[in-house]
PDB file of N, CA and C in Angstrom:
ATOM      1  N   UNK A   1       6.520  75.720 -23.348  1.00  0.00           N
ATOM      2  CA  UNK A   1       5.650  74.939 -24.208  1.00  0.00           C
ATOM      3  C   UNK A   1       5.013  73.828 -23.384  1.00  0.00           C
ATOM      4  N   UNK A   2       3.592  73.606 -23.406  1.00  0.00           N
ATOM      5  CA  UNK A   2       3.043  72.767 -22.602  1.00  0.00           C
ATOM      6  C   UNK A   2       3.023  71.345 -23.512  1.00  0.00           C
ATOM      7  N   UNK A   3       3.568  70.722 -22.826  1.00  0.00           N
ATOM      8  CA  UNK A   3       4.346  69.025 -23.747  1.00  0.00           C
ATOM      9  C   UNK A   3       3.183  68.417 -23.493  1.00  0.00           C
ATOM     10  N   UNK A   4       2.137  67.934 -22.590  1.00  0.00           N
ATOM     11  CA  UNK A   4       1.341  67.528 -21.999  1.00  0.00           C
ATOM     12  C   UNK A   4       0.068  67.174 -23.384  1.00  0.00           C
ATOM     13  N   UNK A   5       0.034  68.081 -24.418  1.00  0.00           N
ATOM     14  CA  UNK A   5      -0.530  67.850 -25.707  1.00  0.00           C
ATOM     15  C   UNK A   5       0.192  66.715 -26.765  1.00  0.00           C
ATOM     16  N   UNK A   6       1.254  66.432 -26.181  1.00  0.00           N
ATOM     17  CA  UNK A   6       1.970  65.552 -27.533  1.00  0.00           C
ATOM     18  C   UNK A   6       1.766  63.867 -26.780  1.00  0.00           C
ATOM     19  N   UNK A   7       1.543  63.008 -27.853  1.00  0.00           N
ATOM     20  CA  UNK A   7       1.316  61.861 -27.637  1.00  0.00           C
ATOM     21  C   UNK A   7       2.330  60.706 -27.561  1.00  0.00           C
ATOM     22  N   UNK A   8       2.817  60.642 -26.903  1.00  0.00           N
ATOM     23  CA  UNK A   8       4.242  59.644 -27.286  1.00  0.00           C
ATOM     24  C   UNK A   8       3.528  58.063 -27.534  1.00  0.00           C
ATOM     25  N   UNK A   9       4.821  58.248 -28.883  1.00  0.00           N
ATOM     26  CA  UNK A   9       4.907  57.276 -29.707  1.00  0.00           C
ATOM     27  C   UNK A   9       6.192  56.350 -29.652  1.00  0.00           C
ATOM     28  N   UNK A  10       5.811  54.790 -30.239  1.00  0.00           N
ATOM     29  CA  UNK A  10       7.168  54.309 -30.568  1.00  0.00           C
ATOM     30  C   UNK A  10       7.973  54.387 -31.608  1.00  0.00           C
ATOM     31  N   UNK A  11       8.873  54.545 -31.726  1.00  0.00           N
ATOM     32  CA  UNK A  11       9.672  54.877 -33.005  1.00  0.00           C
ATOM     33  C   UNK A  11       9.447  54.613 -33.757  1.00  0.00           C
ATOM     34  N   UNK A  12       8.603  52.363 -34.088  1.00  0.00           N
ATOM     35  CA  UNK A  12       8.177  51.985 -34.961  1.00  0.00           C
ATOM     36  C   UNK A  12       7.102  52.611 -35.537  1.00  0.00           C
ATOM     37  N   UNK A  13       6.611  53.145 -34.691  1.00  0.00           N
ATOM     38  CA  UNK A  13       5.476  54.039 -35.243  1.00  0.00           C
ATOM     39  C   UNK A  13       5.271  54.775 -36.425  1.00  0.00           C
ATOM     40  N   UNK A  14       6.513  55.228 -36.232  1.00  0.00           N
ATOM     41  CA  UNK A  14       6.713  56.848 -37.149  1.00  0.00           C
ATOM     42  C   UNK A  14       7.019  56.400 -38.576  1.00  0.00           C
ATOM     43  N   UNK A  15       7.524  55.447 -38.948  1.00  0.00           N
ATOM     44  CA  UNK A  15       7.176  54.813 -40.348  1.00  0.00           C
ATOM     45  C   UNK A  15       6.295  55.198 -40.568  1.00  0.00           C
ATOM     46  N   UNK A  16       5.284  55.425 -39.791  1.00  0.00           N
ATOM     47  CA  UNK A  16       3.520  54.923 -40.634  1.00  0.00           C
ATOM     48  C   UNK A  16       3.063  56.237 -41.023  1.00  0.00           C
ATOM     49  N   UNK A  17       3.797  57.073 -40.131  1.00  0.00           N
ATOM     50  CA  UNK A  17       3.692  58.319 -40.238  1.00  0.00           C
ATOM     51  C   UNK A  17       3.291  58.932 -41.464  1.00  0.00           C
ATOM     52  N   UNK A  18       2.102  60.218 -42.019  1.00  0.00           N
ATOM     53  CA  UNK A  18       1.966  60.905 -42.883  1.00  0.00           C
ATOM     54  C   UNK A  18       2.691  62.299 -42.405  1.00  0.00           C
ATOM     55  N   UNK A  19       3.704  63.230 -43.270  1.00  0.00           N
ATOM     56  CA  UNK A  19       4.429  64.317 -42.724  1.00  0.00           C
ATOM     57  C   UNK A  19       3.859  65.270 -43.997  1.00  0.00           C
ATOM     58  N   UNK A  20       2.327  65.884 -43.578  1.00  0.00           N
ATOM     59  CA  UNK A  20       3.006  67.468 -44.625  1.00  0.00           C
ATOM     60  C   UNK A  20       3.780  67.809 -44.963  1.00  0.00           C
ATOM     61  N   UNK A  21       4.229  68.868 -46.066  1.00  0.00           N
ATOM     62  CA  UNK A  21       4.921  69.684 -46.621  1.00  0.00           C
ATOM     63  C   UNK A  21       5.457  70.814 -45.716  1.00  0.00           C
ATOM     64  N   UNK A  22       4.098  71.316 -44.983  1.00  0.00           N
ATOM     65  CA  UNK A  22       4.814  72.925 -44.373  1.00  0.00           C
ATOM     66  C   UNK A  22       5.609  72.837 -43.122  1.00  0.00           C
ATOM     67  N   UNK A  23       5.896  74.035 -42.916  1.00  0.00           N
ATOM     68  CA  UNK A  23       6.974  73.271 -41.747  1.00  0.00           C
ATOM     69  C   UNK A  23       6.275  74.357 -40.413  1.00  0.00           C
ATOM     70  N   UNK A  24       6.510  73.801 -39.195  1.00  0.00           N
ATOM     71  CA  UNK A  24       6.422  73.647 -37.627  1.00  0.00           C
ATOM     72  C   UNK A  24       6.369  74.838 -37.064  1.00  0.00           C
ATOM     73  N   UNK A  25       8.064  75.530 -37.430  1.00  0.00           N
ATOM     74  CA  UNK A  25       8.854  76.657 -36.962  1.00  0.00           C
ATOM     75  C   UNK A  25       8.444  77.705 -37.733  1.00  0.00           C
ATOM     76  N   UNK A  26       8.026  78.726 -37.995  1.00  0.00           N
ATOM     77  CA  UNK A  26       7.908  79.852 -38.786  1.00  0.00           C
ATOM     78  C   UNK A  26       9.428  80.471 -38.165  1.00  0.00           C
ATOM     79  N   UNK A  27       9.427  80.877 -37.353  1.00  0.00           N
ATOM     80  CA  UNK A  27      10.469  81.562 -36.580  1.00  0.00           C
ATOM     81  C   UNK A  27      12.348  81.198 -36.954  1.00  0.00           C
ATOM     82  N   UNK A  28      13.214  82.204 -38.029  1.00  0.00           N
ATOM     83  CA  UNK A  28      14.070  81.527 -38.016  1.00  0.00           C
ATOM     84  C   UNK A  28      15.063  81.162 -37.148  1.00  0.00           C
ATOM     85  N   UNK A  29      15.241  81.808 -36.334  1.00  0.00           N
ATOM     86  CA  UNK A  29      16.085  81.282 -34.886  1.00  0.00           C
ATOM     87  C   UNK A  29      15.666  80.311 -34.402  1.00  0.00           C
ATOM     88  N   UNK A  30      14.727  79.975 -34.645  1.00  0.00           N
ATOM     89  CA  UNK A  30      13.803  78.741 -33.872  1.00  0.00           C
ATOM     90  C   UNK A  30      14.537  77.072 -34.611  1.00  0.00           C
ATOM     91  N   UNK A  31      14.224  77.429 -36.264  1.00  0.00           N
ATOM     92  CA  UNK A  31      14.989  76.586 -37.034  1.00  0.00           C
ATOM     93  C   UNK A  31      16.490  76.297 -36.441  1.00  0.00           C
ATOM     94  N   UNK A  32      17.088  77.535 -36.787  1.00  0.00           N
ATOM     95  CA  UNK A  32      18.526  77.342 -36.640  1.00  0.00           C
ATOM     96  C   UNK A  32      18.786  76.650 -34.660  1.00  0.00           C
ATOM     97  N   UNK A  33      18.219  76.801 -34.017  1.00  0.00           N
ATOM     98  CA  UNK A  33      18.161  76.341 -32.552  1.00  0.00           C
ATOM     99  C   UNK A  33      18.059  74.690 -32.573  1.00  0.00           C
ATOM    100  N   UNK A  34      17.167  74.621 -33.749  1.00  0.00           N
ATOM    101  CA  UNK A  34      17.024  72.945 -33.454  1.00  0.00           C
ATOM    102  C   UNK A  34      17.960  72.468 -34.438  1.00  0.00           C
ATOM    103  N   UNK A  35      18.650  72.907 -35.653  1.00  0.00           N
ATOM    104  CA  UNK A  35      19.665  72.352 -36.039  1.00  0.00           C
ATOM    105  C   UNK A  35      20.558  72.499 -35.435  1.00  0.00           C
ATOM    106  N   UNK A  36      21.579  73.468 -34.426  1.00  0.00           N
ATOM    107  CA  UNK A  36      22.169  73.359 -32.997  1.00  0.00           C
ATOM    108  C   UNK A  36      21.973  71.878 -32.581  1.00  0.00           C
ATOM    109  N   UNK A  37      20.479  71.913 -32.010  1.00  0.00           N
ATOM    110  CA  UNK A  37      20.438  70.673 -30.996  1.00  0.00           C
ATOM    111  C   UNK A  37      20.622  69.512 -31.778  1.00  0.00           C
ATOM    112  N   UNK A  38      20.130  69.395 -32.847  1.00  0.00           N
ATOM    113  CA  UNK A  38      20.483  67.965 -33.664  1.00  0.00           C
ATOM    114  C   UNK A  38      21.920  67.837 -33.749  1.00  0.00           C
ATOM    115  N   UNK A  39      22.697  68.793 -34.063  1.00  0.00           N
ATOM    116  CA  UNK A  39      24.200  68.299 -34.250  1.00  0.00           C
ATOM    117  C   UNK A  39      24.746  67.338 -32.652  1.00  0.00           C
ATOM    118  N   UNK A  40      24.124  68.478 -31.467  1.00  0.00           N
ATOM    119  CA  UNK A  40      24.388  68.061 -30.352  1.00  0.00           C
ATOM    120  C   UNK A  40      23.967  66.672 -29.527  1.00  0.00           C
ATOM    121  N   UNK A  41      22.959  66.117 -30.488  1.00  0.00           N
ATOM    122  CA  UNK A  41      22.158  64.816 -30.057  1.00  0.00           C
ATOM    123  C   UNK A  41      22.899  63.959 -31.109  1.00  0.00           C
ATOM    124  N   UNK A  42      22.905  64.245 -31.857  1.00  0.00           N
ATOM    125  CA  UNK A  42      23.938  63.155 -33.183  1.00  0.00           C
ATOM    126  C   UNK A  42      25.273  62.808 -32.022  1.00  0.00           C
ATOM    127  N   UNK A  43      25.799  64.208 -31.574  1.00  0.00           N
ATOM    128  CA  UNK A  43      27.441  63.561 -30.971  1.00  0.00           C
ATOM    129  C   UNK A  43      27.224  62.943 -29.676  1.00  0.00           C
ATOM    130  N   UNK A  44      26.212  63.329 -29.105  1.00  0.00           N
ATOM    131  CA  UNK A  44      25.711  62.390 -27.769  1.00  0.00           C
ATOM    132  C   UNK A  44      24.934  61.016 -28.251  1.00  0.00           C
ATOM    133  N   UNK A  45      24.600  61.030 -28.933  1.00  0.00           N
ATOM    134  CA  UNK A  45      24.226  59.848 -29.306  1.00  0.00           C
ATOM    135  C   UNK A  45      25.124  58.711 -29.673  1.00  0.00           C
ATOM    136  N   UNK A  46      25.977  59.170 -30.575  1.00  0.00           N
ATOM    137  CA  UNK A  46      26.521  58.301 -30.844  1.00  0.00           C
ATOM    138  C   UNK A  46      28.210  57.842 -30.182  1.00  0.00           C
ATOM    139  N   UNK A  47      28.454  58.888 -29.183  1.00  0.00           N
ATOM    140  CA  UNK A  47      29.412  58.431 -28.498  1.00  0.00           C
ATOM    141  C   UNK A  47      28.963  57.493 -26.901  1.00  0.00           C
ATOM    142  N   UNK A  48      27.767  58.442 -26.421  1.00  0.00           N
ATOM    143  CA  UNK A  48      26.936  57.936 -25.143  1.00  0.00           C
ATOM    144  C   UNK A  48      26.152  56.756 -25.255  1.00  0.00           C
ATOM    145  N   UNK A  49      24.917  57.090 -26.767  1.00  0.00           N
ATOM    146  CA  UNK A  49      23.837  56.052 -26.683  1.00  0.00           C
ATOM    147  C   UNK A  49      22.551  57.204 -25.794  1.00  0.00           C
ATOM    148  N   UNK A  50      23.171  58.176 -26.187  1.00  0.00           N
ATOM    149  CA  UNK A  50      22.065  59.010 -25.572  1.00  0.00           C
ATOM    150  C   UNK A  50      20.212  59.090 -26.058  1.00  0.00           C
ATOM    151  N   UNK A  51      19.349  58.875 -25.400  1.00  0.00           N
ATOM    152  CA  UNK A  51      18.268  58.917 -26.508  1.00  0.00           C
ATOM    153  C   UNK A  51      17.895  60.533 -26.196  1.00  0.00           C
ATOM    154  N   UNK A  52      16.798  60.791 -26.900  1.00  0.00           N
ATOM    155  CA  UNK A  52      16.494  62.442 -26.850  1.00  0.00           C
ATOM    156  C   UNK A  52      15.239  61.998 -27.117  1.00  0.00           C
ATOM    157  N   UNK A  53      14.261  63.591 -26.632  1.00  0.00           N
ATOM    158  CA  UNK A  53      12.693  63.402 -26.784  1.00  0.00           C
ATOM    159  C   UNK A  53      12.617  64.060 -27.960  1.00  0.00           C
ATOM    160  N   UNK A  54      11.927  63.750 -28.726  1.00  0.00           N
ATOM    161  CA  UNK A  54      11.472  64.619 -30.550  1.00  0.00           C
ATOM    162  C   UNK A  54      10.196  64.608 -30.164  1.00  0.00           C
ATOM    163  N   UNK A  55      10.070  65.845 -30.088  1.00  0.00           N
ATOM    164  CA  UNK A  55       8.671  66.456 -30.382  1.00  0.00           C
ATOM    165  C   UNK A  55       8.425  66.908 -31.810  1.00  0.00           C
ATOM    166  N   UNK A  56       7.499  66.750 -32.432  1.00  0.00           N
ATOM    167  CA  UNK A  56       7.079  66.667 -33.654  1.00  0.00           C
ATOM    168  C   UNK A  56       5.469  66.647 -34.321  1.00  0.00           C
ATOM    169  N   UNK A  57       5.274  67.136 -35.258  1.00  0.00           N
ATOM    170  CA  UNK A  57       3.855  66.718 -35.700  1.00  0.00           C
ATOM    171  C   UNK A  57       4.078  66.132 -36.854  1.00  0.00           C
ATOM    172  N   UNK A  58       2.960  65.250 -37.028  1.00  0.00           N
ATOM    173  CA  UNK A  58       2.742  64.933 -38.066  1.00  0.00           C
ATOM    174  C   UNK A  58       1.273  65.245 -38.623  1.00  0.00           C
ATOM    175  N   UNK A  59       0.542  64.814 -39.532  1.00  0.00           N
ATOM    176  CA  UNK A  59      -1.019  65.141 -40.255  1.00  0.00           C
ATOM    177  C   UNK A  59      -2.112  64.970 -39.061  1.00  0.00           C
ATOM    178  N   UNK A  60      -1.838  64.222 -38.538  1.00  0.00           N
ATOM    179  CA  UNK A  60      -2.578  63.856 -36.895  1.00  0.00           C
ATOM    180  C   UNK A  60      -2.207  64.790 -36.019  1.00  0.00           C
ATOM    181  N   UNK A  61      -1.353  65.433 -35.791  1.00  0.00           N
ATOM    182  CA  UNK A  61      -1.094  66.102 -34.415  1.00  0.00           C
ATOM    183  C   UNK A  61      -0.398  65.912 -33.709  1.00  0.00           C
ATOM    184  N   UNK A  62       0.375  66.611 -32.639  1.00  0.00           N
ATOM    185  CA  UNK A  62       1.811  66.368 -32.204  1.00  0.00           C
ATOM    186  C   UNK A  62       1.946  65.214 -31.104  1.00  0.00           C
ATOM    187  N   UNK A  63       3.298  64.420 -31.690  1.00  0.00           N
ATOM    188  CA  UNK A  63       3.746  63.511 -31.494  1.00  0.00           C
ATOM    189  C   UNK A  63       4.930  63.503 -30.455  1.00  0.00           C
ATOM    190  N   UNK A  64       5.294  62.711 -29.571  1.00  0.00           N
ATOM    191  CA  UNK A  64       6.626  62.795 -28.956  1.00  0.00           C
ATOM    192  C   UNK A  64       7.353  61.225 -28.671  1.00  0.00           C
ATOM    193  N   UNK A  65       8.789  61.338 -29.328  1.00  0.00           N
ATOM    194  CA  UNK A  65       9.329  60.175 -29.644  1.00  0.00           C
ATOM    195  C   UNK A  65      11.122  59.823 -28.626  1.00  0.00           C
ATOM    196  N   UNK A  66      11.343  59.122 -27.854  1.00  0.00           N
ATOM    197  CA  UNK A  66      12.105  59.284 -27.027  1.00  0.00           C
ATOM    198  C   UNK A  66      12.925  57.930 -27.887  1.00  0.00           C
ATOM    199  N   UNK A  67      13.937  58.352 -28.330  1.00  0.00           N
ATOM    200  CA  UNK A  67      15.208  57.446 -28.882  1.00  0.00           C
ATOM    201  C   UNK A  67      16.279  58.096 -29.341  1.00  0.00           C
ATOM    202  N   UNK A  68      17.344  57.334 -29.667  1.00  0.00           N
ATOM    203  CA  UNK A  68      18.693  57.472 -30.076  1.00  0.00           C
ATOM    204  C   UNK A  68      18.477  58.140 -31.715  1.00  0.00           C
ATOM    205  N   UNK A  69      18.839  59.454 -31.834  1.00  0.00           N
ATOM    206  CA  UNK A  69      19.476  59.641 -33.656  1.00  0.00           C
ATOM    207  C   UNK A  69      20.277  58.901 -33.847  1.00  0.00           C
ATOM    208  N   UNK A  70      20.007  58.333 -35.198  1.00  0.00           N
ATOM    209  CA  UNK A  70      21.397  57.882 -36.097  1.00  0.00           C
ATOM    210  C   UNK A  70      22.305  58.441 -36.816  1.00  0.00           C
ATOM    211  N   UNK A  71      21.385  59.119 -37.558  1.00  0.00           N
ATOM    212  CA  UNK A  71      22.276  60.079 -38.872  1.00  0.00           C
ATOM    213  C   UNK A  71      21.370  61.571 -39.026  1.00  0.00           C
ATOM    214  N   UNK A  72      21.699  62.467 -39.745  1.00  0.00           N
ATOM    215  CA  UNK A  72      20.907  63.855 -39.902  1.00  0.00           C
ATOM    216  C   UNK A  72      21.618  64.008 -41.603  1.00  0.00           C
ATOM    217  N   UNK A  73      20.279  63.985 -42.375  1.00  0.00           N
ATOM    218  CA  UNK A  73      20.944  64.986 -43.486  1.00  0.00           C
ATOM    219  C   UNK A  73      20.131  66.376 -43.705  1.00  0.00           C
ATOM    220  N   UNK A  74      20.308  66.825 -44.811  1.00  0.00           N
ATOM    221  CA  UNK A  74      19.811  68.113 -45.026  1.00  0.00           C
ATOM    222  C   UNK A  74      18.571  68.491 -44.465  1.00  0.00           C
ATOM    223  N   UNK A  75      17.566  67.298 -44.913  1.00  0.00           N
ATOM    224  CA  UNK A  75      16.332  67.559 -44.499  1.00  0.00           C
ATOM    225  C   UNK A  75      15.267  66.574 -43.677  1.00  0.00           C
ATOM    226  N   UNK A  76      16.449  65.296 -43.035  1.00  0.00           N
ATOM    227  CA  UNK A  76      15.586  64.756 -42.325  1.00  0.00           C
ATOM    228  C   UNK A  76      16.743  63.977 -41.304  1.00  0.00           C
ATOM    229  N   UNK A  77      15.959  63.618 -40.146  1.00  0.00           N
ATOM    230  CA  UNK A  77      16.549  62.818 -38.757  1.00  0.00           C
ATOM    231  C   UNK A  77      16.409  61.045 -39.197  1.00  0.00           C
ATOM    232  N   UNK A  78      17.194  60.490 -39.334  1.00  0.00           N
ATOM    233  CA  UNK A  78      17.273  59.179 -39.374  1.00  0.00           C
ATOM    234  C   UNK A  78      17.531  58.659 -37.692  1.00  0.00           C
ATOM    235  N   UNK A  79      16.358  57.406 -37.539  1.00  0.00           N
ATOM    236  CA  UNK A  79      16.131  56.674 -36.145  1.00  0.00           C
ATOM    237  C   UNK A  79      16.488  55.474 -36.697  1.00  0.00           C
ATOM    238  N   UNK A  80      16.671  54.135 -35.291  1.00  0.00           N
ATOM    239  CA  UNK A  80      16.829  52.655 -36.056  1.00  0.00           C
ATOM    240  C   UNK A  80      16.073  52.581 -37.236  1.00  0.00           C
ATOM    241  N   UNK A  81      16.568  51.229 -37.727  1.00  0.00           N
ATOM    242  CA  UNK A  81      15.702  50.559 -38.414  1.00  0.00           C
ATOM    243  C   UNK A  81      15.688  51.559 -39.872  1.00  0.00           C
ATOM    244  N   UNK A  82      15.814  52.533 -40.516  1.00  0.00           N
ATOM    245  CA  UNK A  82      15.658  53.278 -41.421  1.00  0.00           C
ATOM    246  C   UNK A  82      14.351  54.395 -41.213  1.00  0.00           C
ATOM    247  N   UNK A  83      14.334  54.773 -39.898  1.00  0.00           N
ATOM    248  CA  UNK A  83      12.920  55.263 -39.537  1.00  0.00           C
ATOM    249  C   UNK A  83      13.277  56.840 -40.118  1.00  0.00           C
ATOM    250  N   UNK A  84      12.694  57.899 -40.788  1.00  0.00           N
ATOM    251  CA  UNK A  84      12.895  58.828 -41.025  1.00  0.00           C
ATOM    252  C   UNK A  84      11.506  60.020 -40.108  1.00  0.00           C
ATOM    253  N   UNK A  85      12.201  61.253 -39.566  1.00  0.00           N
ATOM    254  CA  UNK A  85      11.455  62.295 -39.319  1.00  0.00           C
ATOM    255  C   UNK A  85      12.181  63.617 -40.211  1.00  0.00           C
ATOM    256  N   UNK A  86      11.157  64.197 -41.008  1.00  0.00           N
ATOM    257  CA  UNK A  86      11.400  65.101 -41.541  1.00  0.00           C
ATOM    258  C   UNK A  86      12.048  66.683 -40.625  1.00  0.00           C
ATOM    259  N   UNK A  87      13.531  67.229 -40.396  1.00  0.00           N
ATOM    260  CA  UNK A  87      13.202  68.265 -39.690  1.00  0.00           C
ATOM    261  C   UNK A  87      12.341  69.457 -39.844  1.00  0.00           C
ATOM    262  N   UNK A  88      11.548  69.914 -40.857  1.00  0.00           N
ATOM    263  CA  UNK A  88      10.698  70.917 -40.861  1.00  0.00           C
ATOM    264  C   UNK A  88       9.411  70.316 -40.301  1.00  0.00           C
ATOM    265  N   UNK A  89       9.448  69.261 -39.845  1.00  0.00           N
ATOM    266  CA  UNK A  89       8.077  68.979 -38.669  1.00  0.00           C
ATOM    267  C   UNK A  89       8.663  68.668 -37.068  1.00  0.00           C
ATOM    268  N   UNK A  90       9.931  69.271 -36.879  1.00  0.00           N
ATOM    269  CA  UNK A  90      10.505  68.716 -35.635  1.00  0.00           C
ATOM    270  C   UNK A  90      10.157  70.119 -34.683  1.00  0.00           C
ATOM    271  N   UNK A  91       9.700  70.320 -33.683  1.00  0.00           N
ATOM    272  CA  UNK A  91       8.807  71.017 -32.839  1.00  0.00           C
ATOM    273  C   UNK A  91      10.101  71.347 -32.036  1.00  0.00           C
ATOM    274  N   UNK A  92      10.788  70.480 -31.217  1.00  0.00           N
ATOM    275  CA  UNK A  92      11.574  70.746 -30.356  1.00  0.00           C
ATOM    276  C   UNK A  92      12.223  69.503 -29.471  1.00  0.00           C
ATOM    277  N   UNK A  93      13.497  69.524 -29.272  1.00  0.00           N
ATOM    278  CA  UNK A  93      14.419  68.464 -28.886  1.00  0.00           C
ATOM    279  C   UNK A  93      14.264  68.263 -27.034  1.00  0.00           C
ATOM    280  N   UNK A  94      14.277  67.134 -26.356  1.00  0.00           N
ATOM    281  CA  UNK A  94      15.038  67.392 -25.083  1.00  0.00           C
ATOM    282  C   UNK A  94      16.044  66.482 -25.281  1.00  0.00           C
ATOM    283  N   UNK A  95      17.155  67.029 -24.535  1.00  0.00           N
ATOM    284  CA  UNK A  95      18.494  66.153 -25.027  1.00  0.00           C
ATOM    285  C   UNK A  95      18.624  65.236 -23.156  1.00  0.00           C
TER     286      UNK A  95
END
């Protein structure tokens, strides 16, 4: 995947964020791959302080966000501050 298209952002950013409805991944292995990596960035994160790159789109076009997860529920990535990314717009992790 050529990353070189995504715009990195600051975390504060992504508040401001507008997130469509549809989601990123058509592909279901693709899904299930990045819920893998989220479990794996949640436990590095929060034992290390690890940050990770989130690639993502939002209504604008793809985004890339380099920080620490906090929490993961069903359907979205919690960052500081109460920052939310929806995972059906999450493109792909680097841990």
């Amino acid at each position: 995947m050529e990353t070189s298209r995504f715009e990195l952002v600051e975390k504060e950013e992504v508040s401001s964020f507008h997130f469509p409805e549809g989601e990123v991944l058509e592909n279901d292995e693709d899904k299930k791959g990045i819920k893998r990596e989220l479990d794996r960035a949640i436990s590095l994160g929060n034992v290390e302080h690890l940050k990770v790159k989130i690639f993502f789109a939002d209504d604008k076009g793809d985004k890339l966000v380099n920080t620490t997860i906090w929490a993961i529920t069903d359907n979205a990535i919690l960052l500081k501050k109460n920052v939310v990314i929806p995972i059906r717009r999450i493109i792909k992790l680097e841990i």
